[in-house]
Protein backbone atom coordinates (compact mmCIF):
# COMPACT_ATOMS: atom_id res chain seq x y z
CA UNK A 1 147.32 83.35 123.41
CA UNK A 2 147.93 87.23 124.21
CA UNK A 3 149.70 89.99 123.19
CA UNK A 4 152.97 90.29 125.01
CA UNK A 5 152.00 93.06 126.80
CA UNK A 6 149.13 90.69 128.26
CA UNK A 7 151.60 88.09 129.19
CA UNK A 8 153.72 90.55 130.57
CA UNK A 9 150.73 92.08 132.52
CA UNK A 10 149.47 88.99 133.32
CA UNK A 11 153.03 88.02 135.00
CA UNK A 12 153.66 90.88 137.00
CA UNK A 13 150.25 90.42 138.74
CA UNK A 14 150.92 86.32 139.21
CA UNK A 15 154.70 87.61 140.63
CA UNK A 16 153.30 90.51 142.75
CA UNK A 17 150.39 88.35 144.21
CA UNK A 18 152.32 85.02 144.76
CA UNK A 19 156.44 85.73 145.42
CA UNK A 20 155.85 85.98 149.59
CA UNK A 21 154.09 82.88 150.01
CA UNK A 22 156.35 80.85 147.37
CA UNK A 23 159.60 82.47 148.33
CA UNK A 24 158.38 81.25 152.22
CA UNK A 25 158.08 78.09 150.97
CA UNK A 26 161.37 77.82 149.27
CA UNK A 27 162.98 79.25 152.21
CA UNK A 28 161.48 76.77 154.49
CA UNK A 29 162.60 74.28 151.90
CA UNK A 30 166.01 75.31 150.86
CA UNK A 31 167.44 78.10 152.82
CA UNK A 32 167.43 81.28 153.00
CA UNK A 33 170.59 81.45 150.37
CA UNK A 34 169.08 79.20 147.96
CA UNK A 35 165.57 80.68 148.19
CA UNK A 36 165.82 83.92 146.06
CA UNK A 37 167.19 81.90 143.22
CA UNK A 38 164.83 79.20 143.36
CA UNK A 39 161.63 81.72 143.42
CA UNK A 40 163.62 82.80 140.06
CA UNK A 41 163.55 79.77 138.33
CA UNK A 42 159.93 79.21 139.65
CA UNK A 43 158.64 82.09 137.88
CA UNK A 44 160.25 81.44 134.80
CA UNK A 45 159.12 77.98 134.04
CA UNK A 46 155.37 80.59 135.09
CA UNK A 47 156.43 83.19 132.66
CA UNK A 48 156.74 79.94 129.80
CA UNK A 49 153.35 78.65 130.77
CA UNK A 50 151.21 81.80 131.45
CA UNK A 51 148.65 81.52 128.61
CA UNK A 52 147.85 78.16 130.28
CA UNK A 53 147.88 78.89 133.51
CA UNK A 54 144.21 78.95 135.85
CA UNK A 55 143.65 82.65 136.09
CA UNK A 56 141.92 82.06 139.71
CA UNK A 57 144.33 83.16 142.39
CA UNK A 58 143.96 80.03 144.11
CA UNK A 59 144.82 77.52 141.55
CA UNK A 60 147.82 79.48 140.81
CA UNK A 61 149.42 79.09 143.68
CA UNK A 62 148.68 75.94 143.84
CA UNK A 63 150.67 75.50 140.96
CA UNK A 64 153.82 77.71 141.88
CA UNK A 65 153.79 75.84 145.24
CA UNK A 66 153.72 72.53 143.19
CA UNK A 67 156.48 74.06 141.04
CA UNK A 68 158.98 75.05 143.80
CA UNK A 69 158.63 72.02 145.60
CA UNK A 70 159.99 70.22 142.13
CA UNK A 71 162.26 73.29 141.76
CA UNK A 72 163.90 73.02 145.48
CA UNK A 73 163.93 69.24 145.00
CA UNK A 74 165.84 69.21 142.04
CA UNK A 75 168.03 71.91 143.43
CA UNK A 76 168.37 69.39 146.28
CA UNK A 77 169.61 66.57 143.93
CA UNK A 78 171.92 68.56 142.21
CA UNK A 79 173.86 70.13 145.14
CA UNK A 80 173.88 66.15 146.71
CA UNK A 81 175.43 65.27 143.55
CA UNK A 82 177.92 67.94 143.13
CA UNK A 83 179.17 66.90 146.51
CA UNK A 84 179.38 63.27 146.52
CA UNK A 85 176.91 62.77 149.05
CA UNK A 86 173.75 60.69 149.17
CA UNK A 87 170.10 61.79 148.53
């Protein structure tokens, strides 16, 4: 584990380096009106594994794109719910 200002440091380079290609991704998935909010929730459940994540570029985007697909999925499920209509 780091210091917080590590983790902190550590974050804004995974967010500065990674947000385009994820938020793409959750755009294509989602919508442009859901997308913002998903990339949010996709770098917080980052921000509560960052001493564990790979530190090679690469295999962390690997991982956010893994993450927002799950994160746009469930978003998915839960607006189909809300609404009554099948998944």
């Amino acid at each position: 584990m780091g210091t917080e200002a590590a983790r902190l440091a550590r974050m804004s380079a995974l967010r500065d380096r990674h947000a385009g290609p994820v938020l793409r991704l959750l755009t294509d998935l989602s919508g442009v009106d859901a997308a913002e909010a998903l990339l949010d929730e996709t770098m917080q459940r980052a921000r509560r594994h960052i001493d564990h994540l790979d530190v090679a570029p690469e295999q962390q985007q690997r991982w956010l794109f893994t993450v927002a697909r799950r994160v746009a999925i469930k978003a998915a499920q839960e607006r189909a719910a809300r609404h009554g209509t099948p998944r």
